[in-house]
Protein backbone atom coordinates (compact mmCIF):
# COMPACT_ATOMS: atom_id res chain seq x y z
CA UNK A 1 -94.36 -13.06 38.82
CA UNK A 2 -92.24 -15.76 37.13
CA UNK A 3 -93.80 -15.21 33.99
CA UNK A 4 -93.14 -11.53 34.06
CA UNK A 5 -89.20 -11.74 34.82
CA UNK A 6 -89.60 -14.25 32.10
CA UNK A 7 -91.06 -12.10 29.70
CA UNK A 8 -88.85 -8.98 30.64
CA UNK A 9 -85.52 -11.41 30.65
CA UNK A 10 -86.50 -12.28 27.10
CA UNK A 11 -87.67 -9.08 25.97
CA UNK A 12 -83.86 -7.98 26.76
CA UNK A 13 -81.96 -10.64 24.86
CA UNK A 14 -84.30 -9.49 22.35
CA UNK A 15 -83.53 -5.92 22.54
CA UNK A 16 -79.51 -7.07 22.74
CA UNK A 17 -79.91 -9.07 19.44
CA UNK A 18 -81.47 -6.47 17.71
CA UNK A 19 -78.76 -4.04 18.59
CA UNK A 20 -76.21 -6.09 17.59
CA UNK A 21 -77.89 -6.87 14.17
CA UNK A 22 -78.13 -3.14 14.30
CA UNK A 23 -75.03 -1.57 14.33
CA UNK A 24 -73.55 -4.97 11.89
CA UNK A 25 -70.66 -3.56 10.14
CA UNK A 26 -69.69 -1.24 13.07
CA UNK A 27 -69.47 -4.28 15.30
CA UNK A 28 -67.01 -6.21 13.63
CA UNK A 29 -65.05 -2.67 12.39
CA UNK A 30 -64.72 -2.38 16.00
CA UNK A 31 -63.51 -6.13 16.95
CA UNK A 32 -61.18 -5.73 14.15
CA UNK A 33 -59.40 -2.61 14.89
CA UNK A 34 -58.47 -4.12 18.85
CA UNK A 35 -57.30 -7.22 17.09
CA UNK A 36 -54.81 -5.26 14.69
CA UNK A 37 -53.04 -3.15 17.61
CA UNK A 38 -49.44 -3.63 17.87
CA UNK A 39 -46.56 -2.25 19.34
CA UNK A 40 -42.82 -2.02 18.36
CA UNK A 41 -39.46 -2.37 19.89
CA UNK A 42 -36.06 -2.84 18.82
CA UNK A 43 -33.06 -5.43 19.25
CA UNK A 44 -29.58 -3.95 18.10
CA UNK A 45 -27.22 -6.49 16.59
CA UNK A 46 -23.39 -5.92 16.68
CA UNK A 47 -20.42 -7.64 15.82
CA UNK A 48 -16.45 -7.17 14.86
CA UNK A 49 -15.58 -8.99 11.90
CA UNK A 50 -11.92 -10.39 12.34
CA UNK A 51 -8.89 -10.00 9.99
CA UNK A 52 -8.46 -12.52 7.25
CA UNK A 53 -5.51 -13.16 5.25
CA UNK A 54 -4.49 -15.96 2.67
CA UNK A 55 -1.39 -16.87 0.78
CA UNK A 56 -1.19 -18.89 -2.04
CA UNK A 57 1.62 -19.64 -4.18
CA UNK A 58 0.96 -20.70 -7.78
CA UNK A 59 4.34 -21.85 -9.81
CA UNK A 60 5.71 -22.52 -7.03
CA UNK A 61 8.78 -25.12 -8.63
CA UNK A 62 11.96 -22.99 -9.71
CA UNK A 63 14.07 -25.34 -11.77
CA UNK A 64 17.56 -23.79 -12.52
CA UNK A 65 18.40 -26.97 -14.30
CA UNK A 66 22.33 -27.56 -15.40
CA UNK A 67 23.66 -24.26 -13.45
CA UNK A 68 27.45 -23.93 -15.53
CA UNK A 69 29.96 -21.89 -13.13
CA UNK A 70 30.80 -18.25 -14.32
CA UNK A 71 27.50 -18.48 -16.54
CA UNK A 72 24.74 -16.58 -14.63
CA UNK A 73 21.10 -18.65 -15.20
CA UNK A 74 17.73 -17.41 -14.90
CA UNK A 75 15.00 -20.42 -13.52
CA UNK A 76 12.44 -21.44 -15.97
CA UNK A 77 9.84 -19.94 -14.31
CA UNK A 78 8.64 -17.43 -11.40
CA UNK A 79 6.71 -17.10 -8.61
CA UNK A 80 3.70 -15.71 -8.11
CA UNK A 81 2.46 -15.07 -4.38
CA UNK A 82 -1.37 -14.19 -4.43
CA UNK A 83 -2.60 -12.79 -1.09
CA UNK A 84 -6.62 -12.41 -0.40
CA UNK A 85 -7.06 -9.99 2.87
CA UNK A 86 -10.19 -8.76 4.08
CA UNK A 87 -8.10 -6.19 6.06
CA UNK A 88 -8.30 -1.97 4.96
CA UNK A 89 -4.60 -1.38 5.81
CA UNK A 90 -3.69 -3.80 2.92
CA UNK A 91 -1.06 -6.64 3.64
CA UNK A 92 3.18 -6.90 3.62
CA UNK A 93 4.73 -9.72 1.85
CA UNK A 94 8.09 -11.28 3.33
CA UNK A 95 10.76 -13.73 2.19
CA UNK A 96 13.29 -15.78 4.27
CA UNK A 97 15.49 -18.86 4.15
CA UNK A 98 16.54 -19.80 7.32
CA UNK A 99 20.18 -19.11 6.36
CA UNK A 100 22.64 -16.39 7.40
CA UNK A 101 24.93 -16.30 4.25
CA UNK A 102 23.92 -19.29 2.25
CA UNK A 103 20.65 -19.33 0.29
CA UNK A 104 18.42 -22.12 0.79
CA UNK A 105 20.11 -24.27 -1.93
CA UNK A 106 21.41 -27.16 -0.05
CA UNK A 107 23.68 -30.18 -1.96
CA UNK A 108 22.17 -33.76 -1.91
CA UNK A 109 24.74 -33.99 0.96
CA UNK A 110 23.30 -32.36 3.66
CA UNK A 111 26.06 -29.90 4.27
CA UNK A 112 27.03 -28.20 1.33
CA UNK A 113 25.12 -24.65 0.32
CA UNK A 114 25.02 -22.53 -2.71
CA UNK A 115 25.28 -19.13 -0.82
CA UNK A 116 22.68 -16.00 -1.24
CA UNK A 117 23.76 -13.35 -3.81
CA UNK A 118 27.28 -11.50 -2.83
CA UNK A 119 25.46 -8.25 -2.40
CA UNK A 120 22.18 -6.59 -2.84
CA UNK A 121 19.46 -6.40 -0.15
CA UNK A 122 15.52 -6.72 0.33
CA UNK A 123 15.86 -3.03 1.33
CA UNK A 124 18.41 -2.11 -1.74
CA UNK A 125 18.30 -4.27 -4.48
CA UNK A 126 20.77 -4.10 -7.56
CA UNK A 127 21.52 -4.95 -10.93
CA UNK A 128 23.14 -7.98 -11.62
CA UNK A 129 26.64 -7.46 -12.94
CA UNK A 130 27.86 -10.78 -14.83
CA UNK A 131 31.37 -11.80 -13.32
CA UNK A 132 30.59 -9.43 -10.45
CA UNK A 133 27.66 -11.21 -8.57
CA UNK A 134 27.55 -14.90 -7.51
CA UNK A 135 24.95 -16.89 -5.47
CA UNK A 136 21.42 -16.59 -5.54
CA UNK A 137 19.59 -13.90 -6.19
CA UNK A 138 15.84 -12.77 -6.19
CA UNK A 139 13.39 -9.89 -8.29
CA UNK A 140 9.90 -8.45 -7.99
CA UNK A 141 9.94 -7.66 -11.64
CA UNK A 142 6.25 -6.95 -11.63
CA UNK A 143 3.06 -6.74 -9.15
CA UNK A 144 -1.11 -6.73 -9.51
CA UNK A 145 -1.43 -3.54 -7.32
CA UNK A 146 2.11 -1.20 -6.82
CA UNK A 147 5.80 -2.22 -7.52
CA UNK A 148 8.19 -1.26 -5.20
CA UNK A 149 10.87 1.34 -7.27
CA UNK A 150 13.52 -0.42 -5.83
CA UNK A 151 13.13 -3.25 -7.46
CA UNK A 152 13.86 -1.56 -10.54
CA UNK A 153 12.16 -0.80 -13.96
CA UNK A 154 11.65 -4.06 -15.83
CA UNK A 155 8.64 -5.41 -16.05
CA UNK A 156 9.52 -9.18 -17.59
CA UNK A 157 11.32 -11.90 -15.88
CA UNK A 158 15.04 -12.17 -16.18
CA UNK A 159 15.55 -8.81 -17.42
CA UNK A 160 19.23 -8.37 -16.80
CA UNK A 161 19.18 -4.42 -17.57
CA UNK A 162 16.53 -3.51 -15.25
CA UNK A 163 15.28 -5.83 -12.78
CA UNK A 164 17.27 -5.45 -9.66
CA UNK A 165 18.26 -8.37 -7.35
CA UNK A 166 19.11 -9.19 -3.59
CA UNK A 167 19.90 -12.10 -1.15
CA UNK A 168 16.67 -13.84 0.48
CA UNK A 169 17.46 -12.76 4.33
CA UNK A 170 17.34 -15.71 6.84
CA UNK A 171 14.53 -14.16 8.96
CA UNK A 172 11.46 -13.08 7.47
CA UNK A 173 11.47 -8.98 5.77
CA UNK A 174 9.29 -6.95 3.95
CA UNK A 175 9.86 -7.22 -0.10
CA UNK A 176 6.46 -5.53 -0.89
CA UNK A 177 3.43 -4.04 0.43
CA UNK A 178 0.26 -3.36 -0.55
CA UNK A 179 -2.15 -0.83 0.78
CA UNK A 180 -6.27 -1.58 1.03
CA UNK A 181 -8.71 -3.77 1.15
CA UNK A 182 -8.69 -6.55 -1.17
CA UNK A 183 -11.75 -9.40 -1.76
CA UNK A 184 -10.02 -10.86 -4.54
CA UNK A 185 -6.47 -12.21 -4.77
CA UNK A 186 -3.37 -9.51 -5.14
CA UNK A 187 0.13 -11.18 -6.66
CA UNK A 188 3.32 -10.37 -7.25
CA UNK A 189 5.99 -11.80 -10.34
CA UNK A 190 9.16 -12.90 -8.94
CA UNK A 191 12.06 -14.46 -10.76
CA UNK A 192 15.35 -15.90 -9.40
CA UNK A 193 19.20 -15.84 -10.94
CA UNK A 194 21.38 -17.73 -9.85
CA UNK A 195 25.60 -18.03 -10.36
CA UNK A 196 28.64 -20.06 -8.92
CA UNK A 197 31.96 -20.55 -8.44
CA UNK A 198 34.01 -23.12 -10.43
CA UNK A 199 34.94 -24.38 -7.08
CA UNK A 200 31.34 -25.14 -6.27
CA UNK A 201 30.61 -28.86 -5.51
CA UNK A 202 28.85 -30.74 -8.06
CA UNK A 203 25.71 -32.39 -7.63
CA UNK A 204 21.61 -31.75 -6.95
CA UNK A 205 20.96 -28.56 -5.05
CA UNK A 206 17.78 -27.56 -3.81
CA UNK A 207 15.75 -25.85 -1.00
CA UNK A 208 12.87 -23.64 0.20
CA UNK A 209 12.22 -20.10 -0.17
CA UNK A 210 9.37 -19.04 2.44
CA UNK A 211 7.05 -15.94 1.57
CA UNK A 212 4.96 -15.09 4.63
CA UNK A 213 2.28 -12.48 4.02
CA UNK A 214 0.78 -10.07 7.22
CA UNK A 215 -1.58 -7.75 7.60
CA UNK A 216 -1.54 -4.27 8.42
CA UNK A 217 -3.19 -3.81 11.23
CA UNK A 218 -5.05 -0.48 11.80
């Protein structure tokens, strides 16, 4: 008896061998195609990427030098705001001084101002009439993107026929604006002109001029 269910228990393992010898390729085809099921699914990723704006100011020194009274004096060089904004509704560039009627000029002594230009606005700028105007007085005479009409038709620095001028306010307002998106930097040209009285004080004058840039939210 045990050397029958010997017998038929080998003659099975046998039989099982041979089968799988038998069917070789089709075998492993088979083992293969359950290991390479999958199954997908997905993960959704989302985000709101905030505004970013930067201002930089390169020649950012104005240097009226010897200012003669009744002699109206460009400075030696201009300003030139650059603003980077990652924001679609562009940006708005502002200027203030922190002074009601004086510019930001201030005298060596502490007390004594230079005061803003005698007329002429951020809002409605003019030409610069010699004898006329005093003060100091500021120009967008040129911009990367748009230029504001108002600030005339020049397009150089100092150009006494058609740049326009105004007082720099004492809080912050709008001098230009650009629409869209911009990656790379957007400037503007701005020059100053200054004039006095011969009953100004002599001595050093000097003072700050802030441009703050914004975005435009939409």
């Amino acid at each position: 008896m045990k050397k029958f269910l010997f017998l038929f228990i080998s003659g099975l393992f046998i039989f099982w061998i041979f089968t799988v010898l038998g069917n070789g390729g089709n075998y492993s085809k088979s083992y293969i195609n359950r290991a390479q099921a999958a199954s997908t699914g997905n993960v959704l990723l989302t985000g709101t990427v905030l505004q970013y704006i930067n201002l930089f100011i390169s020649n950012s020194t104005i240097n009226f030098s010897n200012i003669t009274p009744g002699t109206p004096k460009c400075g030696d060089t201009f300003a030139y705001p650059q603003v980077t904004t990652n924001a679609s509704g562009g940006y708005n560039l502002a200027l203030s001084d922190g002074s009601a009627t004086n510019s930001a000029m201030v005298h060596s002594d502490g007390v004594t101002y230079i005061p803003d230009m005698n007329s002429g606005t951020i809002a409605t700028p003019v030409v610069w009439v010699t004898g006329t105007h005093l003060g100091v007085g500021v120009s967008m005479y040129a911009a990367d993107s748009q230029k504001e009409a108002a600030w005339g038709t020049g397009t150089t620095a100092c150009d006494v026929l058609y740049d326009k001028w105004a007082a720099v306010p004492q809080n912050a307002t709008t001098g230009h604006t650009v629409t869209g998106y911009h990656a790379s930097a957007d400037g503007s040209n701005w020059s100053w002109r200054i004039d006095v009285a011969n009953t100004q004080k002599t001595g050093i004058y000097s003072g700050n001029v802030l441009f703050t840039s914004a975005a435009v939210l939409t």
